[in-house]
Structures are given as structure tokens and as C-alpha cells.
N, C-alpha and C. Protein backbone atom coordinates (compact mmCIF):
# COMPACT_ATOMS: atom_id res chain seq x y z
N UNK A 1 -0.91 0.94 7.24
CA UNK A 1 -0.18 0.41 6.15
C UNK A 1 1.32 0.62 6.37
N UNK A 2 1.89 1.68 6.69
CA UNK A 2 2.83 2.06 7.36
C UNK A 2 4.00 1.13 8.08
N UNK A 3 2.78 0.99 9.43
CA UNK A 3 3.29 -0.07 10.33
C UNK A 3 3.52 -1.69 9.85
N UNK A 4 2.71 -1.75 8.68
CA UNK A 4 2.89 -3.20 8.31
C UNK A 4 4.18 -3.22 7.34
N UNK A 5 4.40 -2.05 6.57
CA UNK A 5 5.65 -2.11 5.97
C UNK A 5 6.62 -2.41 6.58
N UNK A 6 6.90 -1.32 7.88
CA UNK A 6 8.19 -1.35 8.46
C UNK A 6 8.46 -2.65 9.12
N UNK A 7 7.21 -3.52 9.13
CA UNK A 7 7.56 -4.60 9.59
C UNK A 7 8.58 -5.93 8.26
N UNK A 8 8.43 -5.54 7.32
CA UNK A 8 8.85 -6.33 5.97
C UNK A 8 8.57 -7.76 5.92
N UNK A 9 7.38 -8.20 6.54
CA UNK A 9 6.76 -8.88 6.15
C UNK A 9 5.91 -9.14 4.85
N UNK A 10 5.60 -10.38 4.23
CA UNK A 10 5.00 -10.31 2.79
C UNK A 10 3.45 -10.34 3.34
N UNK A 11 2.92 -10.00 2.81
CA UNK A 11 1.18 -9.29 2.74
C UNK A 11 0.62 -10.27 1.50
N UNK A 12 -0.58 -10.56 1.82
CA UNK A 12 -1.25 -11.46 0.29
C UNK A 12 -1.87 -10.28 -0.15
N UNK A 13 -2.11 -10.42 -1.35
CA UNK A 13 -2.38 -9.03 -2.01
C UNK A 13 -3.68 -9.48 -2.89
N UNK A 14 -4.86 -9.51 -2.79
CA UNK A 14 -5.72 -9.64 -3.10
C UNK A 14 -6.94 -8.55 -4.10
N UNK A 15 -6.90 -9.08 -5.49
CA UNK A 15 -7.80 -8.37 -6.30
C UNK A 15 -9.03 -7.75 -5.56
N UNK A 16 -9.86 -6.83 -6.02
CA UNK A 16 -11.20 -6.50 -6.11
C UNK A 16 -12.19 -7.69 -6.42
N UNK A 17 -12.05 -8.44 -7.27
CA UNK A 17 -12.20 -9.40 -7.63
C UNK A 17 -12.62 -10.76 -6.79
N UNK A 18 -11.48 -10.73 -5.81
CA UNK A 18 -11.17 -11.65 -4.63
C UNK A 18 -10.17 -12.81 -5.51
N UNK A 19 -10.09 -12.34 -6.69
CA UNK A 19 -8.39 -12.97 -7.22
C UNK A 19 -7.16 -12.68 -6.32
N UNK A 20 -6.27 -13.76 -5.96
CA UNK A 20 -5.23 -13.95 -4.95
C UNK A 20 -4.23 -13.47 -6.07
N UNK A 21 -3.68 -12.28 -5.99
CA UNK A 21 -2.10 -12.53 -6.71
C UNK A 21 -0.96 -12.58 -6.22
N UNK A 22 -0.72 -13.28 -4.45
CA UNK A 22 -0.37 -13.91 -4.09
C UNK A 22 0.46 -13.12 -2.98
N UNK A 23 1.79 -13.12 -2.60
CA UNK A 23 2.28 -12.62 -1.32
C UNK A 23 3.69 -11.50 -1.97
N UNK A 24 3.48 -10.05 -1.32
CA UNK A 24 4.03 -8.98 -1.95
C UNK A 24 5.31 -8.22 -0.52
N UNK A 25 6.05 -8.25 -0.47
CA UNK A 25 6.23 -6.67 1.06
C UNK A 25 6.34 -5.54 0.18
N UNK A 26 5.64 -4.42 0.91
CA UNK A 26 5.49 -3.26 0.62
C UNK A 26 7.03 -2.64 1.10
N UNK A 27 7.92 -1.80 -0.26
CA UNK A 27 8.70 -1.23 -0.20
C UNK A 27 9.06 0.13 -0.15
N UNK A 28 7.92 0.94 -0.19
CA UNK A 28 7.67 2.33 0.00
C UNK A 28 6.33 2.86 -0.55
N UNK A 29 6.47 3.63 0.59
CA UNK A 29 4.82 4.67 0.73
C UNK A 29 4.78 5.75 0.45
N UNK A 30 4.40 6.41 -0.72
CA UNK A 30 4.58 7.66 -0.76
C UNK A 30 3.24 8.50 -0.47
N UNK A 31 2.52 9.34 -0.18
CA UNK A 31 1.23 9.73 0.29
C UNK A 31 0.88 11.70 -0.14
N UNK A 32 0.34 12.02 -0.85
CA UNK A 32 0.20 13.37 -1.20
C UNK A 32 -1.21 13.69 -0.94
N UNK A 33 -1.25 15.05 -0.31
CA UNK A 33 -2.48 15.24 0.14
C UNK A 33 -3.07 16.73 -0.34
N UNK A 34 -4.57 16.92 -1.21
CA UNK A 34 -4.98 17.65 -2.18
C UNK A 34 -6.06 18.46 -1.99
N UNK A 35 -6.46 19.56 -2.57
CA UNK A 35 -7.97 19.85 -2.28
C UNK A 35 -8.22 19.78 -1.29
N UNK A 36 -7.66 20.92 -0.21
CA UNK A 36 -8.34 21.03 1.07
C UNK A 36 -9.56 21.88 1.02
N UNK A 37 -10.44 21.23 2.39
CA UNK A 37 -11.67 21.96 2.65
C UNK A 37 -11.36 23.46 3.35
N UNK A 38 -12.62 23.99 3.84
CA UNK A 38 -12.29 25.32 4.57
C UNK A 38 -11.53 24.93 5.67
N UNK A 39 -12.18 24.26 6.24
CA UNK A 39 -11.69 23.56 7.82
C UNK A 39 -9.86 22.84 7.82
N UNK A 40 -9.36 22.89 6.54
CA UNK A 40 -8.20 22.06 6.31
C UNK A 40 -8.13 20.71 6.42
N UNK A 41 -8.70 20.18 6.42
CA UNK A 41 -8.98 18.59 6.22
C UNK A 41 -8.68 18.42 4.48
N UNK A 42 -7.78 17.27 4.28
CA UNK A 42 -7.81 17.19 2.76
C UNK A 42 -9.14 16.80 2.13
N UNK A 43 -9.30 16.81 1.10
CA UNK A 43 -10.86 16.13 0.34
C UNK A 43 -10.19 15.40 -0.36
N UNK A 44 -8.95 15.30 -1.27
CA UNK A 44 -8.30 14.51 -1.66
C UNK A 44 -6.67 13.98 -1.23
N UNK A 45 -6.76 12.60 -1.29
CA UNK A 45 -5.61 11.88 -0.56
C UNK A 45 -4.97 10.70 -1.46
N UNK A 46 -3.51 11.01 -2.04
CA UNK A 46 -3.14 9.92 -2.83
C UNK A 46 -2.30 8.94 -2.59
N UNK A 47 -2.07 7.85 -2.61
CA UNK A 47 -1.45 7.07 -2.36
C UNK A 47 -0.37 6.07 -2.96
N UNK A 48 0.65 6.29 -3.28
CA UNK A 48 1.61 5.01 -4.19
C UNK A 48 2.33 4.34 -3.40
N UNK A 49 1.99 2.96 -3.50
CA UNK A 49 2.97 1.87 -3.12
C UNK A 49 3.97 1.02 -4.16
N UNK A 50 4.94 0.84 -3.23
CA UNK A 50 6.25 0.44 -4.09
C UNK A 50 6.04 -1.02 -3.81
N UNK A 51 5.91 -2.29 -4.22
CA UNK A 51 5.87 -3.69 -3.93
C UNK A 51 6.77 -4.49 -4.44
N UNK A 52 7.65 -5.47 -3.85
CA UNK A 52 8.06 -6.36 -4.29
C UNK A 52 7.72 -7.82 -4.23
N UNK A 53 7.51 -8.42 -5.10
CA UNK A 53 7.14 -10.13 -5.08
C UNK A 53 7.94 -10.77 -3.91
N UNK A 54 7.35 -11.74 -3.25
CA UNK A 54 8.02 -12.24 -2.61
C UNK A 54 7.61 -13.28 -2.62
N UNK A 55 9.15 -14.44 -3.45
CA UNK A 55 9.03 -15.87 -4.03
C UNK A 55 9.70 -16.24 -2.29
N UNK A 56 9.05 -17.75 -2.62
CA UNK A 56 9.67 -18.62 -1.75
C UNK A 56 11.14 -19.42 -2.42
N UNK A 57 11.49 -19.74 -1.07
CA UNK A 57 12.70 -20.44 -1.59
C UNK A 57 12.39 -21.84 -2.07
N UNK A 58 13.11 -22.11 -3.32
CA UNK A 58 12.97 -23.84 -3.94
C UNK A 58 14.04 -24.72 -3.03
């Protein structure tokens, strides 16, 4: 996800649903990591993305 940001390309952003809500670039990743096991591996991993719309030109 990362790598597709830094590219700032727009991404189609697609519901659960398989509703299109259409084409977004991802503007920041923030990632926090929770509840580690014994072994240190997280068990929980969170994720926020920053998105902006991305209209075409008229």
C-alpha cells in the first residue's frame, strides 16, 4: 500500500459491497501495532489512510 502511495497515482476504491466510489490517491499511512504475542509478532495491527478524491479535469 505504501509503494502505491508514493507513487500518487489515483486507486479505484471499491466498497465491500463491490460499489465503485470511484478513483482516490492515498495521502498518508499511518500504521500502529498492538497486543503482541510471546514470540513478538503483533496480534493486533491498525491502519489509517488519509485519501483524497481525485476529479478529472472538465
Amino acid at each position: 500500500m505504501r509503494q502505491e502511495a508514493s507513487k500518487g497515482d489515483p486507486l479505484l476504491l471499491v466498497a465491500g459491497t463491490g460499489h465503485v466510489l470511484g478513483r482516490w490517491c492515498i495521502t498518508n499511512i499511518e500504521e500502529s501495532q498492538d497486543t503482541f504475542l510471546k514470540n513478538g509478532v503483533p496480534h493486533k495491527v491498525e491502519f489509517r489512510l488519509q485519501l483524497t478524491r481525485y476529479g478529472e479535469d472538465d
